[in-house]
N, C-alpha and C. Protein backbone atom coordinates (compact mmCIF):
# COMPACT_ATOMS: atom_id res chain seq x y z
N UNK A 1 79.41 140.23 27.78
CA UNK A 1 79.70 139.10 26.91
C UNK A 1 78.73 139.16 25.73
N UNK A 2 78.89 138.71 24.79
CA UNK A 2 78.45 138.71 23.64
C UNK A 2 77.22 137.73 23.44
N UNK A 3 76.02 137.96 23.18
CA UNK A 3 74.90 137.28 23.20
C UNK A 3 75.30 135.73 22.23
N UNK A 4 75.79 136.13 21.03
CA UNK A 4 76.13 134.95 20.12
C UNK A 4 77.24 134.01 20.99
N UNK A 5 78.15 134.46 21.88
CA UNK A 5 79.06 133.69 22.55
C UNK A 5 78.64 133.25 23.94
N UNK A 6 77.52 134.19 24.61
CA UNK A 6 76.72 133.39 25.52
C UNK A 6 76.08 132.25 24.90
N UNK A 7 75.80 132.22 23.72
CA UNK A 7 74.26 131.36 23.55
C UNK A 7 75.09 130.13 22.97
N UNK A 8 76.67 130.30 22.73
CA UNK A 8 77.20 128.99 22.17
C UNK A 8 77.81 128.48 23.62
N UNK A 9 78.39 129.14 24.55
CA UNK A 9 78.52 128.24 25.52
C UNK A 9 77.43 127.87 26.50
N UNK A 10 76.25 128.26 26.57
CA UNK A 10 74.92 127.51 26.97
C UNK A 10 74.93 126.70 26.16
N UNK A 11 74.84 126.42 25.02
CA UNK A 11 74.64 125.18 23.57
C UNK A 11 75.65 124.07 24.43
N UNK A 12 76.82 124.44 24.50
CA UNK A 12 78.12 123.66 24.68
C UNK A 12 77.54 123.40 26.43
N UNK A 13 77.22 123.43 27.47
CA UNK A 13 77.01 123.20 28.55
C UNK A 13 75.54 122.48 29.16
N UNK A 14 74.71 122.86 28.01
CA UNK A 14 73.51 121.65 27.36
C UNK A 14 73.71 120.51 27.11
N UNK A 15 74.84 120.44 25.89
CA UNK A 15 75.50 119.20 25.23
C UNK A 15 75.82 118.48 26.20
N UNK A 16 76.83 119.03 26.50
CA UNK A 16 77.64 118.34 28.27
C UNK A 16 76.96 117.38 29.00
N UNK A 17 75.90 118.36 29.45
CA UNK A 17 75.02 117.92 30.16
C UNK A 17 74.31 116.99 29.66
N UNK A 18 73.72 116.86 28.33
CA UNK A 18 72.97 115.65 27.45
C UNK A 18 74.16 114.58 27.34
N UNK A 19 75.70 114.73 27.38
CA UNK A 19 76.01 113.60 26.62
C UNK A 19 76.42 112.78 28.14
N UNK A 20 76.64 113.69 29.30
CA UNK A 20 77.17 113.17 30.75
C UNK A 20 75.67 112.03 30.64
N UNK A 21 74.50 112.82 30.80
CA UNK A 21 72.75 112.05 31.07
C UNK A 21 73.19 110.65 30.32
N UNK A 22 73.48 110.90 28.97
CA UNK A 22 73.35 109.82 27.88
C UNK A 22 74.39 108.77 28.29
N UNK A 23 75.79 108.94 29.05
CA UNK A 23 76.80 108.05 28.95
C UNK A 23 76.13 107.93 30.79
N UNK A 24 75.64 108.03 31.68
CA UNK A 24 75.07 107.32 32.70
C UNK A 24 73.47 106.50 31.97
N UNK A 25 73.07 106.67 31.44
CA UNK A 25 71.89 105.92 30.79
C UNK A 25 72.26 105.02 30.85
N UNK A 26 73.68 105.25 30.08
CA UNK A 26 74.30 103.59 28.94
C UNK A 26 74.88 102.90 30.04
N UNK A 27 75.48 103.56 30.97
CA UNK A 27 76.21 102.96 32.48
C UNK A 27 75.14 102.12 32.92
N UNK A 28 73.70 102.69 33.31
CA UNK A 28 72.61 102.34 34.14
C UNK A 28 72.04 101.23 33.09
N UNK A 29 72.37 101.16 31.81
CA UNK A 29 71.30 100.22 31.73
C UNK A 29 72.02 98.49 31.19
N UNK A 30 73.65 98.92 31.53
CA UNK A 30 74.30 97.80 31.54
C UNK A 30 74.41 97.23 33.02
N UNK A 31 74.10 98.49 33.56
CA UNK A 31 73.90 97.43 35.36
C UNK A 31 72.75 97.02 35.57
N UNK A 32 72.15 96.90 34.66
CA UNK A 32 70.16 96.73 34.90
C UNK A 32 70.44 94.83 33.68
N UNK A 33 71.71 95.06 32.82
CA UNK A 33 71.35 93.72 32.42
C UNK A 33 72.03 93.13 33.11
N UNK A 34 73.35 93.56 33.83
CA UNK A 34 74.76 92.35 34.79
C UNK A 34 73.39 91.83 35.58
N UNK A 35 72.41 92.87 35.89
CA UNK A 35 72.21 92.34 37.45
C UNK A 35 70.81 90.96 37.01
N UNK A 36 69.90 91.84 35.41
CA UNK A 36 68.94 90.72 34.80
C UNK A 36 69.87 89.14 34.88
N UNK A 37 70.74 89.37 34.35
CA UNK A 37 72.31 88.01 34.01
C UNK A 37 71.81 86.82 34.98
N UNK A 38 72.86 87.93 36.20
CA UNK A 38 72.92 87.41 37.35
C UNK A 38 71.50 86.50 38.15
N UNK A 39 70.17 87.34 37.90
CA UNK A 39 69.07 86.62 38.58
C UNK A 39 68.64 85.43 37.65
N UNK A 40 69.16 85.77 36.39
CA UNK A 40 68.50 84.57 35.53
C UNK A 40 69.50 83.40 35.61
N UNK A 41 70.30 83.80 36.30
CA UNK A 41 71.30 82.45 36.72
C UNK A 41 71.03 81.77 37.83
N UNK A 42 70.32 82.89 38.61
CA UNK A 42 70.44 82.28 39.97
C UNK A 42 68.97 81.60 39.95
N UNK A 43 68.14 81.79 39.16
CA UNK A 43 66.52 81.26 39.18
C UNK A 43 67.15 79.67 38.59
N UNK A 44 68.04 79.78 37.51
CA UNK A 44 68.25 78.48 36.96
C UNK A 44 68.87 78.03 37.80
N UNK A 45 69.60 78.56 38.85
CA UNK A 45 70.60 77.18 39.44
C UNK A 45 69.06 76.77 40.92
N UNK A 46 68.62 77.97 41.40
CA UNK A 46 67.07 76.88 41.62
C UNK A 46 66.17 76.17 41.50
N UNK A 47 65.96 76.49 40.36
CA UNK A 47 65.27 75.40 39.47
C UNK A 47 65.91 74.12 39.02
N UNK A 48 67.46 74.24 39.08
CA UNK A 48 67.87 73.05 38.68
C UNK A 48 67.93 72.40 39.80
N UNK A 49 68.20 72.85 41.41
CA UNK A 49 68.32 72.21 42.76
C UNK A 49 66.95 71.62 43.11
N UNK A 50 66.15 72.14 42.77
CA UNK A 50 64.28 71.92 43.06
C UNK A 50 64.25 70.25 41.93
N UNK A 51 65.16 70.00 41.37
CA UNK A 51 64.61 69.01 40.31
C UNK A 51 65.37 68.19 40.49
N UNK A 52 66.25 68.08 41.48
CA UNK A 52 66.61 66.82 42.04
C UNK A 52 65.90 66.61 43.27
N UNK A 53 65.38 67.43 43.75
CA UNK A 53 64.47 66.75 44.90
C UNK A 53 63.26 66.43 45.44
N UNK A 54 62.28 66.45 45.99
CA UNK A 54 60.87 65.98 46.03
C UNK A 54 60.05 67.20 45.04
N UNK A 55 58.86 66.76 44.31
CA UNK A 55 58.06 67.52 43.41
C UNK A 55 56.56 67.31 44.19
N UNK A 56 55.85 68.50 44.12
CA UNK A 56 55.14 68.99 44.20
C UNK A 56 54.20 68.98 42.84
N UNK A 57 52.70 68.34 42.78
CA UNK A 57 52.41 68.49 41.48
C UNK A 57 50.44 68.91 42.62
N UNK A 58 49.81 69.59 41.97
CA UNK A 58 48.26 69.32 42.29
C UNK A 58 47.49 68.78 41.25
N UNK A 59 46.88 68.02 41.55
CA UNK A 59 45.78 66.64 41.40
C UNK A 59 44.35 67.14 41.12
N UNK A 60 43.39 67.96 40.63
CA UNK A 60 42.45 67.43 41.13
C UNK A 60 41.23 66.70 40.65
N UNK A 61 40.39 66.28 41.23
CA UNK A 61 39.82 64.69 41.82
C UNK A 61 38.27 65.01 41.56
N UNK A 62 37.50 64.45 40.72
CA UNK A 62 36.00 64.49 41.08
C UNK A 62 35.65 64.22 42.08
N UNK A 63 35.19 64.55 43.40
CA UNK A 63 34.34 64.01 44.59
C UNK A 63 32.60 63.88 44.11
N UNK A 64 32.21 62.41 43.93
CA UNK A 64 31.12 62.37 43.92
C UNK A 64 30.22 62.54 45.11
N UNK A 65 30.80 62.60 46.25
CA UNK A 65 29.89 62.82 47.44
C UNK A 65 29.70 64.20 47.69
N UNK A 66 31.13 65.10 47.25
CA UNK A 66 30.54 66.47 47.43
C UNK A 66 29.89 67.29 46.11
N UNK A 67 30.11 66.25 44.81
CA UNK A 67 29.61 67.10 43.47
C UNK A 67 30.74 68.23 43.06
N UNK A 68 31.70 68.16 43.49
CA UNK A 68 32.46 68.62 42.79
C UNK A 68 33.99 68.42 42.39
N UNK A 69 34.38 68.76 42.21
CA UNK A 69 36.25 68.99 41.59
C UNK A 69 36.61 69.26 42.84
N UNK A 70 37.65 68.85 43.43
CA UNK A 70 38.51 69.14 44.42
C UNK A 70 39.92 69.06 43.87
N UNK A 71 40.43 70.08 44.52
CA UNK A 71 42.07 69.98 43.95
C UNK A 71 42.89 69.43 45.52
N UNK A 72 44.40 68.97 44.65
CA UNK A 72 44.92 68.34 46.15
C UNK A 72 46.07 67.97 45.81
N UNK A 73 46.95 68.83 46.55
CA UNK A 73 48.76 68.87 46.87
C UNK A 73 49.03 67.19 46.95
N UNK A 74 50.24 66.73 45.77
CA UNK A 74 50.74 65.83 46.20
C UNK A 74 52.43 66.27 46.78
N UNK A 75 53.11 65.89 47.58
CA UNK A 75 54.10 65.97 47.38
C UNK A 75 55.03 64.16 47.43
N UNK A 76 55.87 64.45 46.32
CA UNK A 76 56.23 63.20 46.51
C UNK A 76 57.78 62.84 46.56
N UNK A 77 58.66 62.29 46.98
CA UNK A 77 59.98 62.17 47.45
C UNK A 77 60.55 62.12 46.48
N UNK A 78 62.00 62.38 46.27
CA UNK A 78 62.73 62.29 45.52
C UNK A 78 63.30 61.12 44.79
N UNK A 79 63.31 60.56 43.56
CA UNK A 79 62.89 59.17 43.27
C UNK A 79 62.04 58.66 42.76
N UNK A 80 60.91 59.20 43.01
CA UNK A 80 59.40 58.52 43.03
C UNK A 80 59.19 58.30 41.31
N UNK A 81 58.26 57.18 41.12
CA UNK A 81 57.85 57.10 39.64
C UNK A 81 56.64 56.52 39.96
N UNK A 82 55.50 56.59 39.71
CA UNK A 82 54.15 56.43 39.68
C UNK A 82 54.41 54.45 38.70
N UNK A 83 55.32 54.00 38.04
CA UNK A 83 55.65 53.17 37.04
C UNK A 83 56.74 52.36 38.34
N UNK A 84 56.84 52.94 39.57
CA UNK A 84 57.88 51.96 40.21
C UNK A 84 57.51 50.85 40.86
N UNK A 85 57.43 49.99 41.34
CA UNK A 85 56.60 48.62 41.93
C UNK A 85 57.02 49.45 43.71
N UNK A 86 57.64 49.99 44.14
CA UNK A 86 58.01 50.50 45.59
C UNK A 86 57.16 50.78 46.46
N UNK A 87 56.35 50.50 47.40
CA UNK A 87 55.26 51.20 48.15
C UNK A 87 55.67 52.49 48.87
N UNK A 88 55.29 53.48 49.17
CA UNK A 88 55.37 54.54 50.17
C UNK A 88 54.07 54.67 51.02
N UNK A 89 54.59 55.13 52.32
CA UNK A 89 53.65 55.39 53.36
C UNK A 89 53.02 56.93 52.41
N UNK A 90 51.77 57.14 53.10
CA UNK A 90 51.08 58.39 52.91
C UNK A 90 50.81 59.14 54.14
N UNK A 91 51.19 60.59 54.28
CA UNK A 91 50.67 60.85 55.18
C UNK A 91 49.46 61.94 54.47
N UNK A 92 48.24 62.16 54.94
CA UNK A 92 47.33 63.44 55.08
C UNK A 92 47.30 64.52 55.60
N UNK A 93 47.79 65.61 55.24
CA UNK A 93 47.56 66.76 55.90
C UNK A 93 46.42 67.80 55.59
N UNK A 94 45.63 68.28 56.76
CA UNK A 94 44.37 68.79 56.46
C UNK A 94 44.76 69.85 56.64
N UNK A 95 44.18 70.95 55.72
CA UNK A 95 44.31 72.94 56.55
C UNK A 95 43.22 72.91 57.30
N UNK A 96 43.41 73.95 58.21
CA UNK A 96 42.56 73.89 59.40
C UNK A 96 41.36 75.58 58.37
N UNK A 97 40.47 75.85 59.17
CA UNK A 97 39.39 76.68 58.98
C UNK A 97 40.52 78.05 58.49
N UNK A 98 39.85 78.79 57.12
CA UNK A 98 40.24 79.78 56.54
C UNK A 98 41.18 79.27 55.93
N UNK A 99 41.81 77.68 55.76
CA UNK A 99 42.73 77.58 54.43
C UNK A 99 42.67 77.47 53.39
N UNK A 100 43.67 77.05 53.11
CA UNK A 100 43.24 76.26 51.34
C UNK A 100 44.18 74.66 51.13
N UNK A 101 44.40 74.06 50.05
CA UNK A 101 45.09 73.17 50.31
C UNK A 101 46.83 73.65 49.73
N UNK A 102 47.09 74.73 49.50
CA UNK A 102 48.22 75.10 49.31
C UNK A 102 48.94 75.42 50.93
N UNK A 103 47.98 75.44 51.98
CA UNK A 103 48.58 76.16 53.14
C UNK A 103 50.23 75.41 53.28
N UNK A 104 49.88 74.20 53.28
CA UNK A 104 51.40 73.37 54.17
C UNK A 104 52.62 73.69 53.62
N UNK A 105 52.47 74.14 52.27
CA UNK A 105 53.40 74.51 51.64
C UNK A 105 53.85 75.67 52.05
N UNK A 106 52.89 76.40 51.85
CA UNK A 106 53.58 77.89 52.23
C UNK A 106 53.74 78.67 54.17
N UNK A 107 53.36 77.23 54.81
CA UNK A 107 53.59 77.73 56.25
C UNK A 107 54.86 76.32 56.76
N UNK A 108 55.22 75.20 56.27
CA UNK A 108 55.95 74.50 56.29
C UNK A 108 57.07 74.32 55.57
N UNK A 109 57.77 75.59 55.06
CA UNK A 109 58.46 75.39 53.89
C UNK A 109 59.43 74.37 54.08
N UNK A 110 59.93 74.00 54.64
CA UNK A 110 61.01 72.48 54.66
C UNK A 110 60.13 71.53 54.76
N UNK A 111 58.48 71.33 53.98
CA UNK A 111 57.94 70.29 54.40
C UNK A 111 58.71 68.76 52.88
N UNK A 112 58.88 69.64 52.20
CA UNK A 112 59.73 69.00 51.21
C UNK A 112 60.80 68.48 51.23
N UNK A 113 61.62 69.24 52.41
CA UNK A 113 62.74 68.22 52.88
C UNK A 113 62.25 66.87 53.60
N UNK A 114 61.33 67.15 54.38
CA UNK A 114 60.88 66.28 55.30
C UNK A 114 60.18 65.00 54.30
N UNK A 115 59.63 65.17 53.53
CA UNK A 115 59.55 64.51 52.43
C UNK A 115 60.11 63.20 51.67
N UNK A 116 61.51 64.07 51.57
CA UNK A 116 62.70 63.08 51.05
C UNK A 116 63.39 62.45 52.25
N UNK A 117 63.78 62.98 53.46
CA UNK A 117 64.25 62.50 54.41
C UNK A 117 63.43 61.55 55.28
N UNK A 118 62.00 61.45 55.13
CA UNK A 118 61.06 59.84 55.76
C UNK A 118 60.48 59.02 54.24
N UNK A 119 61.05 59.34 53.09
CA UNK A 119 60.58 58.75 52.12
C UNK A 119 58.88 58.77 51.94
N UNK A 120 58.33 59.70 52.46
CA UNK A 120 56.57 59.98 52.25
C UNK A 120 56.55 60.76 51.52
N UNK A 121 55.01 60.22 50.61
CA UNK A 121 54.04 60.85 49.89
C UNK A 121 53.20 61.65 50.93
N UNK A 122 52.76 63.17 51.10
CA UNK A 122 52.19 63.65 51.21
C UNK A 122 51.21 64.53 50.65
N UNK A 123 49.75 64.22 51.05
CA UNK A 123 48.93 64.36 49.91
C UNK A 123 47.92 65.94 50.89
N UNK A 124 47.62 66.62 50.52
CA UNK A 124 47.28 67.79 50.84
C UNK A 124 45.46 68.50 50.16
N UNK A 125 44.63 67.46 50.81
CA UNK A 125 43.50 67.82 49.63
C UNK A 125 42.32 68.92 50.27
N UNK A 126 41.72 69.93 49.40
CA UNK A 126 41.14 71.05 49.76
C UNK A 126 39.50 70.69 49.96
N UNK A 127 39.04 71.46 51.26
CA UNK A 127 37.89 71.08 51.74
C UNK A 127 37.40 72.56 51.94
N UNK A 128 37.39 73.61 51.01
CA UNK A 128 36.76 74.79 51.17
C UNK A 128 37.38 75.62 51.89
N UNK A 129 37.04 76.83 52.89
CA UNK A 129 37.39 77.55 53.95
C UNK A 129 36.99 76.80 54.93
N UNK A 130 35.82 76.86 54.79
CA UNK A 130 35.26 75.94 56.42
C UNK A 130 34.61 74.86 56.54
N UNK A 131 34.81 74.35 55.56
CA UNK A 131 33.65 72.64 55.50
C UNK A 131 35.12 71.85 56.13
């Protein structure tokens, strides 16, 4: 075979090969946005379900007895307005040794249902690892 007619169908089987690469790129990177789409829909339709129901905000508090800033989980029922005349019960939940005051949250995750369903404020305040 002819070197000039080898070297044009290597050229032509290069191409091929670059334009097959190039039209899966363009494939791959329209399934990389359906699927971006899709999660940024699905974060909003959580975020919009999370905001009808009890909120979670942290607080924190000068302690003059310990000298410092303490931070501290409120969670509060669905409804709630700090501006409402309504009383709510409180309950306290302490983390036990090696927590923090985020624990209840992240080892109770329906503690937020539980929340809205006894109408309590639960307040969650941090006492170190081990004090």
């Amino acid at each position: 075979m002819d070197l000039k007619l080898l070297g044009l169908v290597e050229f032509m089987l290069c191409s091929t090969k670059k334009y097959i690469s190039i039209e899966n790129n363009i494939s791959i990177l329209k399934s990389q946005k359906i699927i971006k789409l899709k999660l940024s829909l699905l974060l909003l339709l959580c975020f919009s379900l999370s905001a009808v129901v009890s909120q979670i905000d942290t607080l924190k508090i000068w302690s003059k007895s310990m000298n410092k800033t303490i931070p501290n989980l409120v969670i509060t029922p669905e409804g709630y307005s700090s501006d409402s005349k309504e009383k709510y019960n409180m309950l306290y939940l302490l983390h036990g040794a090696g927590g923090n005051y985020t624990g209840w949250v992240s080892k109770a995750q329906n503690i937020k249902v539980l929340v809205d369903k006894f109408n309590r404020i639960i307040v969650c305040p941090d006492r170190d690892r081990t004090s």
